[in-house]
PDB file of N, CA and C in Angstrom:
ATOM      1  N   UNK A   1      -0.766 -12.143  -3.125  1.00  0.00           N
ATOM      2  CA  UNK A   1      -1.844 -11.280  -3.545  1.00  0.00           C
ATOM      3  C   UNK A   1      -1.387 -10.492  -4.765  1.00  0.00           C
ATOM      4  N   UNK A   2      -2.428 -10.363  -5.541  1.00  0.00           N
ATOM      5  CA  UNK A   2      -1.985  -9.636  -7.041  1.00  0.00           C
ATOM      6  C   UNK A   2      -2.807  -8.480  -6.699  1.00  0.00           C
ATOM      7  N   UNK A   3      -1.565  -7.073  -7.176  1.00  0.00           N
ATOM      8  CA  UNK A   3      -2.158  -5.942  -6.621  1.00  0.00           C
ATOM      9  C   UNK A   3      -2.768  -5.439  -8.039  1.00  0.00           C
ATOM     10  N   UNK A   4      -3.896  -5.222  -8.560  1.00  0.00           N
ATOM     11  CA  UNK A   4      -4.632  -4.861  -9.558  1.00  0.00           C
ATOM     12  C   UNK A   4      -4.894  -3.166  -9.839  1.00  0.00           C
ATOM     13  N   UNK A   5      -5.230  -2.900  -8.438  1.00  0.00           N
ATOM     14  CA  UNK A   5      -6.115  -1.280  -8.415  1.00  0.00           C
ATOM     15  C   UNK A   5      -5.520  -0.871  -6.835  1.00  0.00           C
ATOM     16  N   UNK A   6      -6.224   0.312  -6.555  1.00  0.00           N
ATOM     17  CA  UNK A   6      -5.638   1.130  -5.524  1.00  0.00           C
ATOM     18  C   UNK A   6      -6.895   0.213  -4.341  1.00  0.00           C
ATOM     19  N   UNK A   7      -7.449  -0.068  -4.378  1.00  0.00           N
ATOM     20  CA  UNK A   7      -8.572  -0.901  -3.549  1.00  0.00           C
ATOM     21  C   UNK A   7      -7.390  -2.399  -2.758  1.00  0.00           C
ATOM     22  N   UNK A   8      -6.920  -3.348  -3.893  1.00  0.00           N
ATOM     23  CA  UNK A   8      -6.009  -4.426  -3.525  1.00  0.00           C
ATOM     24  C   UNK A   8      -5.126  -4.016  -3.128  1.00  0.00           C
ATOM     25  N   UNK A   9      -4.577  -3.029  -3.582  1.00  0.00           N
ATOM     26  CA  UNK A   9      -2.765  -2.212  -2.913  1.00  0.00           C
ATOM     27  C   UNK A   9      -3.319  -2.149  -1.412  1.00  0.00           C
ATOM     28  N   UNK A  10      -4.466  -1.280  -1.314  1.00  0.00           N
ATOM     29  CA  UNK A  10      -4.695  -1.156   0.368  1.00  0.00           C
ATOM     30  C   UNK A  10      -4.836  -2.284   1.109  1.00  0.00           C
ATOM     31  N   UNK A  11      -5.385  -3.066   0.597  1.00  0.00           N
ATOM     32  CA  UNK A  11      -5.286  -4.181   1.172  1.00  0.00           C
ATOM     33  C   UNK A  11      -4.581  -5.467   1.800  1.00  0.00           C
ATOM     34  N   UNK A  12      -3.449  -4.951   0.849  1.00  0.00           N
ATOM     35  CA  UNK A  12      -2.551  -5.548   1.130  1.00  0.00           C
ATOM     36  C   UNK A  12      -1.387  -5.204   2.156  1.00  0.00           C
ATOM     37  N   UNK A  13      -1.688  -3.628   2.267  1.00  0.00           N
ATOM     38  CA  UNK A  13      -0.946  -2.493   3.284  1.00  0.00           C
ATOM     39  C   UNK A  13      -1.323  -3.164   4.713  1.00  0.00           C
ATOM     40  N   UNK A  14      -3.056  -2.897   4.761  1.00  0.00           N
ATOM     41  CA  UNK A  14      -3.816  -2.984   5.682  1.00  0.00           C
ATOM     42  C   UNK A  14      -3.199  -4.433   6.336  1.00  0.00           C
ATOM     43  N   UNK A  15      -3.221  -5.366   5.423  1.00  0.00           N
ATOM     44  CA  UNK A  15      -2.796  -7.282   5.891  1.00  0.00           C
ATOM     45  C   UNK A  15      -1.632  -6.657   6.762  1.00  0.00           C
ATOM     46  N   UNK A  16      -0.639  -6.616   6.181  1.00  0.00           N
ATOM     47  CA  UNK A  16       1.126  -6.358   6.093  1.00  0.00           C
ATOM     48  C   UNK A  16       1.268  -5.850   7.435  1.00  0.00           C
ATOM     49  N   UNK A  17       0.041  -4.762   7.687  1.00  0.00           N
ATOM     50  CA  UNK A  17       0.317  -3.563   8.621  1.00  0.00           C
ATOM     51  C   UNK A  17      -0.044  -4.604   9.849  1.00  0.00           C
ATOM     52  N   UNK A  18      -1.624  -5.430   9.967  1.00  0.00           N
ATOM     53  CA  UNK A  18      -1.868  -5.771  11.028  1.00  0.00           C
ATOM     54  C   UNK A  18      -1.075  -7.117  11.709  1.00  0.00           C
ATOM     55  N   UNK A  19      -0.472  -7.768  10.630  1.00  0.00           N
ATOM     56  CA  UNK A  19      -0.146  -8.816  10.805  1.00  0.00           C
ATOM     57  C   UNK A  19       1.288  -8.642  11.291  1.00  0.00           C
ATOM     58  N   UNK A  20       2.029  -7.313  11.318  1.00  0.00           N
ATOM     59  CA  UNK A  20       3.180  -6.853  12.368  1.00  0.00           C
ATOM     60  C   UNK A  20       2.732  -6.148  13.661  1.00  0.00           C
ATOM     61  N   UNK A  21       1.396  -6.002  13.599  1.00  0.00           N
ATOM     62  CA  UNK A  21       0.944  -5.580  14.851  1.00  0.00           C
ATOM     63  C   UNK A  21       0.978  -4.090  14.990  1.00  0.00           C
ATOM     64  N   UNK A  22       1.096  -3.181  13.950  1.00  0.00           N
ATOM     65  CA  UNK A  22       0.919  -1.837  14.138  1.00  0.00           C
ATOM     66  C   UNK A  22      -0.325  -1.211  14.060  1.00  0.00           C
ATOM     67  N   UNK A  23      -0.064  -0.392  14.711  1.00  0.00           N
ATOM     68  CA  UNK A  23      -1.420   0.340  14.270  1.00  0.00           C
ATOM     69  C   UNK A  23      -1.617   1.791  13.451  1.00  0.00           C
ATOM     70  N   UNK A  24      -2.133   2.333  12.868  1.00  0.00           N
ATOM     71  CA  UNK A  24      -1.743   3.186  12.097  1.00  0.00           C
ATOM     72  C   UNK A  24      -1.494   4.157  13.041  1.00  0.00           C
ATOM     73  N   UNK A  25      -1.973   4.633  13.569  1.00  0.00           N
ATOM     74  CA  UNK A  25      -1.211   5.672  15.057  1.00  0.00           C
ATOM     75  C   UNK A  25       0.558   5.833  14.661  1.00  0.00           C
ATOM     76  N   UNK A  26       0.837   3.937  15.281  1.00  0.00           N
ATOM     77  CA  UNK A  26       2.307   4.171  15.513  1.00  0.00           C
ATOM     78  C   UNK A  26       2.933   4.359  13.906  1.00  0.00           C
ATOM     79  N   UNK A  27       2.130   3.954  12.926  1.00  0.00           N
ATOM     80  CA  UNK A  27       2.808   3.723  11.763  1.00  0.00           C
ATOM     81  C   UNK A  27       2.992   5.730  11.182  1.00  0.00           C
ATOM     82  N   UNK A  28       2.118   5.969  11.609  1.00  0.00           N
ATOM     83  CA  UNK A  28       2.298   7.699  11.745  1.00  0.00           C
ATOM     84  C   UNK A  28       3.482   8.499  12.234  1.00  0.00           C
ATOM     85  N   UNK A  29       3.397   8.125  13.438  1.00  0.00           N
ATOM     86  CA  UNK A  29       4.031   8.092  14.781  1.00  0.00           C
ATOM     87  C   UNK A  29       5.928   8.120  13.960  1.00  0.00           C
ATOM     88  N   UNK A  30       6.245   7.233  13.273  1.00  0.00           N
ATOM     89  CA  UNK A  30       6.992   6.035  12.997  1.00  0.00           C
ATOM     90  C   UNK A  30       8.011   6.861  11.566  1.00  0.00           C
ATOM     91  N   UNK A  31       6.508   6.899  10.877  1.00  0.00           N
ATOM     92  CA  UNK A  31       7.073   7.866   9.388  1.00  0.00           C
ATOM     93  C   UNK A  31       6.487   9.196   8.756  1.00  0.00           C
ATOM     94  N   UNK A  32       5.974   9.696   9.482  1.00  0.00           N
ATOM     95  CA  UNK A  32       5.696  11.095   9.638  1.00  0.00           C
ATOM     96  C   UNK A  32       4.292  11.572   8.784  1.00  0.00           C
ATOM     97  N   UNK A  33       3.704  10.625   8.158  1.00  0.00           N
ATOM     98  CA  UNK A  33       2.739  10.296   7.144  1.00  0.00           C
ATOM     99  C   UNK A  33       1.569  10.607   8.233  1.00  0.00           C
ATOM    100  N   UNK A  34       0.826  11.215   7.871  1.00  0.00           N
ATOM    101  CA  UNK A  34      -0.984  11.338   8.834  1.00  0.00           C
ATOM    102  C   UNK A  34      -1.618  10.031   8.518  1.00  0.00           C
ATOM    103  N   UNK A  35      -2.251  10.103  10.449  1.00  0.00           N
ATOM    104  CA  UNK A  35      -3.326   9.031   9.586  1.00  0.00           C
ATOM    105  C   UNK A  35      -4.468   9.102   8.986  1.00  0.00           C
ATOM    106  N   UNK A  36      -4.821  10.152   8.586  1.00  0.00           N
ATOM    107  CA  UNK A  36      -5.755  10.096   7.276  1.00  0.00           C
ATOM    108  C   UNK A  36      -5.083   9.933   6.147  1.00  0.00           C
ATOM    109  N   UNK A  37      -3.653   9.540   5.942  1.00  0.00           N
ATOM    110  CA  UNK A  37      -3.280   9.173   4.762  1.00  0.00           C
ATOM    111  C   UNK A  37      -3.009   7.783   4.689  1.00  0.00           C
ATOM    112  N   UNK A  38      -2.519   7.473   5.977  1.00  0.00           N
ATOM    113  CA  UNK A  38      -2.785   5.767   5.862  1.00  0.00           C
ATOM    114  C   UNK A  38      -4.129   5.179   5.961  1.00  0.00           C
ATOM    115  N   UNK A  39      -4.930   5.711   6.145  1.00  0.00           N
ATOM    116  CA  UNK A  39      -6.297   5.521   6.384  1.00  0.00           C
ATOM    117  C   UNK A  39      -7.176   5.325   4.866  1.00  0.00           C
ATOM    118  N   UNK A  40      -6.915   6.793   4.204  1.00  0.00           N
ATOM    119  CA  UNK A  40      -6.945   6.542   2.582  1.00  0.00           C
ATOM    120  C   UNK A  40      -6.570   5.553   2.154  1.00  0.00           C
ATOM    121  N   UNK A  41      -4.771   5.280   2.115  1.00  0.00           N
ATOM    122  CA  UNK A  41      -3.852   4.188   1.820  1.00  0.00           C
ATOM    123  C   UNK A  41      -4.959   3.080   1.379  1.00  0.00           C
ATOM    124  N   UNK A  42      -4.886   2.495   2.852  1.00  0.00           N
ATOM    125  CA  UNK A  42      -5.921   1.519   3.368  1.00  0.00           C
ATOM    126  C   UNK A  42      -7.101   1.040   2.530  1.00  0.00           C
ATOM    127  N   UNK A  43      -7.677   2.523   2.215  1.00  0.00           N
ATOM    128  CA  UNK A  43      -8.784   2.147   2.152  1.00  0.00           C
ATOM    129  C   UNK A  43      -8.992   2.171   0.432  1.00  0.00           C
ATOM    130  N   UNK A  44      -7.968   2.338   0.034  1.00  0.00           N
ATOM    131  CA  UNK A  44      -7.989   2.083  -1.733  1.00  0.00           C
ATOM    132  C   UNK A  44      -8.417   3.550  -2.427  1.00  0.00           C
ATOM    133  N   UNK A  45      -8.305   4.691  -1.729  1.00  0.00           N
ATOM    134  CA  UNK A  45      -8.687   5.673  -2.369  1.00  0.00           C
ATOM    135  C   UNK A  45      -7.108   6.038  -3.446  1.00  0.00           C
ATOM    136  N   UNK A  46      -8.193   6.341  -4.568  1.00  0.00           N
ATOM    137  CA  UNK A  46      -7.123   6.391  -5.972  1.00  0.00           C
ATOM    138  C   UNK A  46      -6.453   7.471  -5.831  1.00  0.00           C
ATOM    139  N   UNK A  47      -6.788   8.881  -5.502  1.00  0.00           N
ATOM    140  CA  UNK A  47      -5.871  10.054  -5.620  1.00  0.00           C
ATOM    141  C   UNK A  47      -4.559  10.038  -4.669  1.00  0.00           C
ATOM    142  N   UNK A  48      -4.116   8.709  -3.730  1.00  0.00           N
ATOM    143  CA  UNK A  48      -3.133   8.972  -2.923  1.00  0.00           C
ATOM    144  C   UNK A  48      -1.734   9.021  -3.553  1.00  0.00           C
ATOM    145  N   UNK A  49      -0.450   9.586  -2.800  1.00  0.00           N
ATOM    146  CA  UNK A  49       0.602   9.932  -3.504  1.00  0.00           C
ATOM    147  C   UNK A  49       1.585   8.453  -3.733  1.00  0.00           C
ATOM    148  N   UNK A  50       1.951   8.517  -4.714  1.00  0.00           N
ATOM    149  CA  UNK A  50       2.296   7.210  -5.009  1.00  0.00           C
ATOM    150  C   UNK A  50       3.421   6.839  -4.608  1.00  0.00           C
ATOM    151  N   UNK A  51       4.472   7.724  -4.394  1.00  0.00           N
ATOM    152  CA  UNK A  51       5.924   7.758  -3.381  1.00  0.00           C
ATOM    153  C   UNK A  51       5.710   7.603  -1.895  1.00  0.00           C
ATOM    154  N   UNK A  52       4.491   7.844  -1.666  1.00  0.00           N
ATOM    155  CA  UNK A  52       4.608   7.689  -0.117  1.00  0.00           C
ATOM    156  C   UNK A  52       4.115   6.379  -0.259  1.00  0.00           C
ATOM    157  N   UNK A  53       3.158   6.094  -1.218  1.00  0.00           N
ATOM    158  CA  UNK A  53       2.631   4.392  -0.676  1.00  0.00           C
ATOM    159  C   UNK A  53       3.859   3.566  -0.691  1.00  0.00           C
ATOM    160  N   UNK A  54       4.549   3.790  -1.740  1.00  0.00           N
ATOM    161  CA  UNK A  54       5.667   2.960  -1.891  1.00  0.00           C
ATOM    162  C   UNK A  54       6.601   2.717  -0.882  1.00  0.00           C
ATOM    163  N   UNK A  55       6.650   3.740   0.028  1.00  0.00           N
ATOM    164  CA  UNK A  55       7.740   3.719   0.962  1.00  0.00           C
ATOM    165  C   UNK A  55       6.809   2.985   1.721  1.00  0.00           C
ATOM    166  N   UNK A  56       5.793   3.275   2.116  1.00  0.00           N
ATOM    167  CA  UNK A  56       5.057   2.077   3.395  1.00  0.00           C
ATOM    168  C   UNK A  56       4.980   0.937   3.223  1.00  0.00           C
ATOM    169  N   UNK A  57       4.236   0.834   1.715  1.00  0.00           N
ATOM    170  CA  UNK A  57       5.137  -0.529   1.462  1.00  0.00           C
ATOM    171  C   UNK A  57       6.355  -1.128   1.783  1.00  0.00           C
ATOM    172  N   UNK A  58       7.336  -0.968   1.237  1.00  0.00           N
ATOM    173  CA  UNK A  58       8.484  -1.259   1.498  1.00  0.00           C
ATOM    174  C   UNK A  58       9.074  -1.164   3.277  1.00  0.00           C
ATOM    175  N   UNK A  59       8.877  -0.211   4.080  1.00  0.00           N
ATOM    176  CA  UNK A  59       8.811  -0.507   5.250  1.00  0.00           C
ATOM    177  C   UNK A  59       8.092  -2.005   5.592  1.00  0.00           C
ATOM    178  N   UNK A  60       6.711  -1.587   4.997  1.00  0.00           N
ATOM    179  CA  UNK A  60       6.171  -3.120   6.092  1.00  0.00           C
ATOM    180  C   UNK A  60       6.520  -4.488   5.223  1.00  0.00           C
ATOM    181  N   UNK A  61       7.041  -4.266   4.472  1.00  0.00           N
ATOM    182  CA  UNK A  61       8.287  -5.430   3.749  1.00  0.00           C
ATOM    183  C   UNK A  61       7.211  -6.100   2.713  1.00  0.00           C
ATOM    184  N   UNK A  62       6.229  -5.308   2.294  1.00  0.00           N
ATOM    185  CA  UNK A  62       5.342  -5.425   1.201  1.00  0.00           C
ATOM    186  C   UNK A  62       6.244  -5.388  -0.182  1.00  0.00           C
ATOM    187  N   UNK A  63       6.585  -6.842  -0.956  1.00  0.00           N
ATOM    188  CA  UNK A  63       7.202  -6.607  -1.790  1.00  0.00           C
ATOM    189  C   UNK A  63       6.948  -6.091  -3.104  1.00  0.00           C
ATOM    190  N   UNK A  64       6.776  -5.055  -4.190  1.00  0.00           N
ATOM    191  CA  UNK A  64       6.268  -4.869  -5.023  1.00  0.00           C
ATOM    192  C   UNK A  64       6.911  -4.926  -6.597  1.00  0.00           C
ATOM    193  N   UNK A  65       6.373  -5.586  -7.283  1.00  0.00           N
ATOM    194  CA  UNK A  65       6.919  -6.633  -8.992  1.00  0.00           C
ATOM    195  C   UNK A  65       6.401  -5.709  -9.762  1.00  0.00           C
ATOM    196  N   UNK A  66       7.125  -5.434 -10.898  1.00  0.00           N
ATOM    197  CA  UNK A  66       5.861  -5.379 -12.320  1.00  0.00           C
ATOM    198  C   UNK A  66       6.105  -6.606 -12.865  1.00  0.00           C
ATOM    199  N   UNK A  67       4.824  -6.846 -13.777  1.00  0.00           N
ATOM    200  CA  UNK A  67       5.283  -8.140 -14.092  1.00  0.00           C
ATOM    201  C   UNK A  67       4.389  -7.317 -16.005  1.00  0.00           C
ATOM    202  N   UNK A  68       5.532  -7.670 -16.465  1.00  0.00           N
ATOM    203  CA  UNK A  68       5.340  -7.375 -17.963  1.00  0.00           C
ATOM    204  C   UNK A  68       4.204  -8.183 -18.809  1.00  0.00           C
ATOM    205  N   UNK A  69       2.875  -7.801 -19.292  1.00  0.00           N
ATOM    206  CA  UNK A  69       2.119  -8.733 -20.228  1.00  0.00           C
ATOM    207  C   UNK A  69       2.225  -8.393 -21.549  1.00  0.00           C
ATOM    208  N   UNK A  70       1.900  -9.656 -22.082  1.00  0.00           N
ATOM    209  CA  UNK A  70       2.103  -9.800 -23.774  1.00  0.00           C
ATOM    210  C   UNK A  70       0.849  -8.845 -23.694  1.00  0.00           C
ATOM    211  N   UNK A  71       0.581  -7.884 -24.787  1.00  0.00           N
ATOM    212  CA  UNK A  71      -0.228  -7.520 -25.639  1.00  0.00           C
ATOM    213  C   UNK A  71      -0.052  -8.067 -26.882  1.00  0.00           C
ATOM    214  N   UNK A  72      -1.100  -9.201 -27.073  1.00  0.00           N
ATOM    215  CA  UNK A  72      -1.675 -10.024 -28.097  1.00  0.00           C
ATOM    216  C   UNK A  72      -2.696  -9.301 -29.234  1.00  0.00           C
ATOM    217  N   UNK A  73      -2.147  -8.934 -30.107  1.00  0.00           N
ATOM    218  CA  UNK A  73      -3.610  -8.156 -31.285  1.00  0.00           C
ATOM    219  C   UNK A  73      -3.725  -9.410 -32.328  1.00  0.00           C
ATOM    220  N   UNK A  74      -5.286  -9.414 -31.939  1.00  0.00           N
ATOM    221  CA  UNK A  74      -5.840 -11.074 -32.967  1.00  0.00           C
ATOM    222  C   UNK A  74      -6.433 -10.026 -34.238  1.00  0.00           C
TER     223      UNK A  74
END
């Protein structure tokens, strides 16, 4: 999955998260984060903190790239 915007990032949380079988409860529970912030996360809202997504990421072994583009001026 190519993460584009804060909408695909959640989405990809949300996959990651269900497909280890957590639920945001325990993922709370787990890393001290509310779940109205994984809930946001989730749900692609843009103002969330960007150090915490990262760490949930990386917990649920969500790997994250930059991947450098040419800027081409014709």
């Amino acid at each position: 999955m190519i993460v584009t915007d804060a909408k695909s990032f959640g989405e990809a949380i949300r996959k990651r998260r269900k497909q280890l079988g957590y639920t945001q409860a325990y993922l709370s529970a787990f890393t001290g984060m509310s779940v109205s912030f994984l809930s946001d996360l989730e749900n692609g809202k843009p103002t969330i903190e960007l150090e915490k997504a990262i760490r949930i990421a990386n917990l649920l072994g969500v790997k994250l790239r930059s991947k450098k583009e040419s800027l081409s001026q014709s």
